[in-house]
Protein backbone atom coordinates (compact mmCIF):
# COMPACT_ATOMS: atom_id res chain seq x y z
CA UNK A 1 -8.52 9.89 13.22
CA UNK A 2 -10.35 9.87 10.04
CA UNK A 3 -12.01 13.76 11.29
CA UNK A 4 -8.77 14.82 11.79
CA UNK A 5 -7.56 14.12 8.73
CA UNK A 6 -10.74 15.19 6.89
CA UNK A 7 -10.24 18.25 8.86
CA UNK A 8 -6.10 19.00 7.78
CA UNK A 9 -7.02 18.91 4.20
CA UNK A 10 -9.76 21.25 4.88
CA UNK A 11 -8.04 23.38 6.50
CA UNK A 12 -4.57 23.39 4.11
CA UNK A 13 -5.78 21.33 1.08
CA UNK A 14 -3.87 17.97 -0.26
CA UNK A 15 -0.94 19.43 -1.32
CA UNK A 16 0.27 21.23 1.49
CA UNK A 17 -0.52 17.75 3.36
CA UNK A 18 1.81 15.84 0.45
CA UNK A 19 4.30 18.49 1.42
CA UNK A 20 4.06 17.63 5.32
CA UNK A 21 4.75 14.15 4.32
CA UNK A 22 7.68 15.14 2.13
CA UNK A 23 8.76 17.48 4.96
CA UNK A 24 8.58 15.08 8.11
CA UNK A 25 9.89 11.95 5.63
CA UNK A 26 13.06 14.07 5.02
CA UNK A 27 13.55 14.89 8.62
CA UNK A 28 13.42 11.52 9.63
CA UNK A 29 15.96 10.88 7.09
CA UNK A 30 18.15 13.22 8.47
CA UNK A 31 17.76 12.34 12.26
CA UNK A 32 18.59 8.96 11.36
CA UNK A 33 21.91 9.72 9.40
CA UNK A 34 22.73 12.12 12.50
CA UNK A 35 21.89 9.54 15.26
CA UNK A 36 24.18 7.03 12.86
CA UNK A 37 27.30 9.49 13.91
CA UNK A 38 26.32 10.10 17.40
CA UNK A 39 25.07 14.04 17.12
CA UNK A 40 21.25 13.49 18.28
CA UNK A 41 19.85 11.12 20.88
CA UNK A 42 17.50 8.40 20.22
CA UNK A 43 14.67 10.10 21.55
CA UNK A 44 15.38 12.68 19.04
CA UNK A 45 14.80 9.79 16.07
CA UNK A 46 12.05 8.61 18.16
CA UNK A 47 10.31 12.24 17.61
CA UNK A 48 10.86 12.57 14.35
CA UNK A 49 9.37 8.81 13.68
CA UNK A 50 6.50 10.07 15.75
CA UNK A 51 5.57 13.09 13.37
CA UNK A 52 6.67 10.60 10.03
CA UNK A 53 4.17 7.91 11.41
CA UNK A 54 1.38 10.76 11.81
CA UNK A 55 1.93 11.99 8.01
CA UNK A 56 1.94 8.09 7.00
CA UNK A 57 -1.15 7.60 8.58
CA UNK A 58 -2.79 10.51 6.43
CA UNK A 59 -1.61 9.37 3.39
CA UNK A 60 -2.70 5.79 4.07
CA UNK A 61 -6.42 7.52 4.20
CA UNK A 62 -5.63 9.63 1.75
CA UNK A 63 -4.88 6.78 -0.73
CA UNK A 64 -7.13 4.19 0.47
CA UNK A 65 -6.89 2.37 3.49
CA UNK A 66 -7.64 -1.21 2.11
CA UNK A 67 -5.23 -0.55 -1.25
CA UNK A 68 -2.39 0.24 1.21
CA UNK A 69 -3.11 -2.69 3.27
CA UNK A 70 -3.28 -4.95 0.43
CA UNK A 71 0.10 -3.79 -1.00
CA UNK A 72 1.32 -4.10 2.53
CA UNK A 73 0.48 -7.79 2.74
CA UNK A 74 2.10 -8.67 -0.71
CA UNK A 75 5.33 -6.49 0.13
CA UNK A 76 5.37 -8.51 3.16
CA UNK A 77 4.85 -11.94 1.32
CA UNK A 78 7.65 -11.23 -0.87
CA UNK A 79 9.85 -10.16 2.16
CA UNK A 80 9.09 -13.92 3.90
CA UNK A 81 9.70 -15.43 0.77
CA UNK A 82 13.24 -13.14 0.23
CA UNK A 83 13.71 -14.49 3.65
CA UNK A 84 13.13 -18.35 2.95
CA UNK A 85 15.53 -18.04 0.13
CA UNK A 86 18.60 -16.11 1.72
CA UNK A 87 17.93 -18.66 5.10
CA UNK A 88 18.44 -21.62 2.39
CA UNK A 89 21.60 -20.38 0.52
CA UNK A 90 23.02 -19.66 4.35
CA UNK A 91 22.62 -23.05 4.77
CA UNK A 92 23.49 -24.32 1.34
């Protein structure tokens, strides 16, 4: 992966690349607020997640592979711990 992402920036520079993400990020958006009213099929979505995930992917190498994952793993640690505390006021 990491040649052909070497080799998109080469070939159309960072910027156009932060545009793609833009680009496919907004599309995504808008296939999932059409699939939410029933105009596009779920394989549609699906598509559009396909091409998002493929610009995500470049801008998780673009940025730093090991920064991203690290500020993964503490979104996610706040998410379990969001999770512990809206399980215990259910409860409550």
């Amino acid at each position: 992966m990491e040649n052909l992402y070497r080799a998109t920036i080469e070939r159309w520079g960072v910027d156009a690349q932060y545009d793609q993400a833009i680009e496919e990020c907004a599309e995504l958006i808008a296939a999932l607020k059409h699939y939410q009213r029933g105009k596009i099929t779920r394989q549609a979505v699906i598509d559009e997640l396909a091409d998002a995930t493929l610009m995500l992917g470049q801008l998780r190498w673009m940025f730093g592979e090991d920064q991203v994952d690290a500020a993964v793993s503490k979104k996610l640690s706040k998410l379990s711990d969001l999770m512990a505390t809206t399980d215990k006021d259910e409860k409550g």
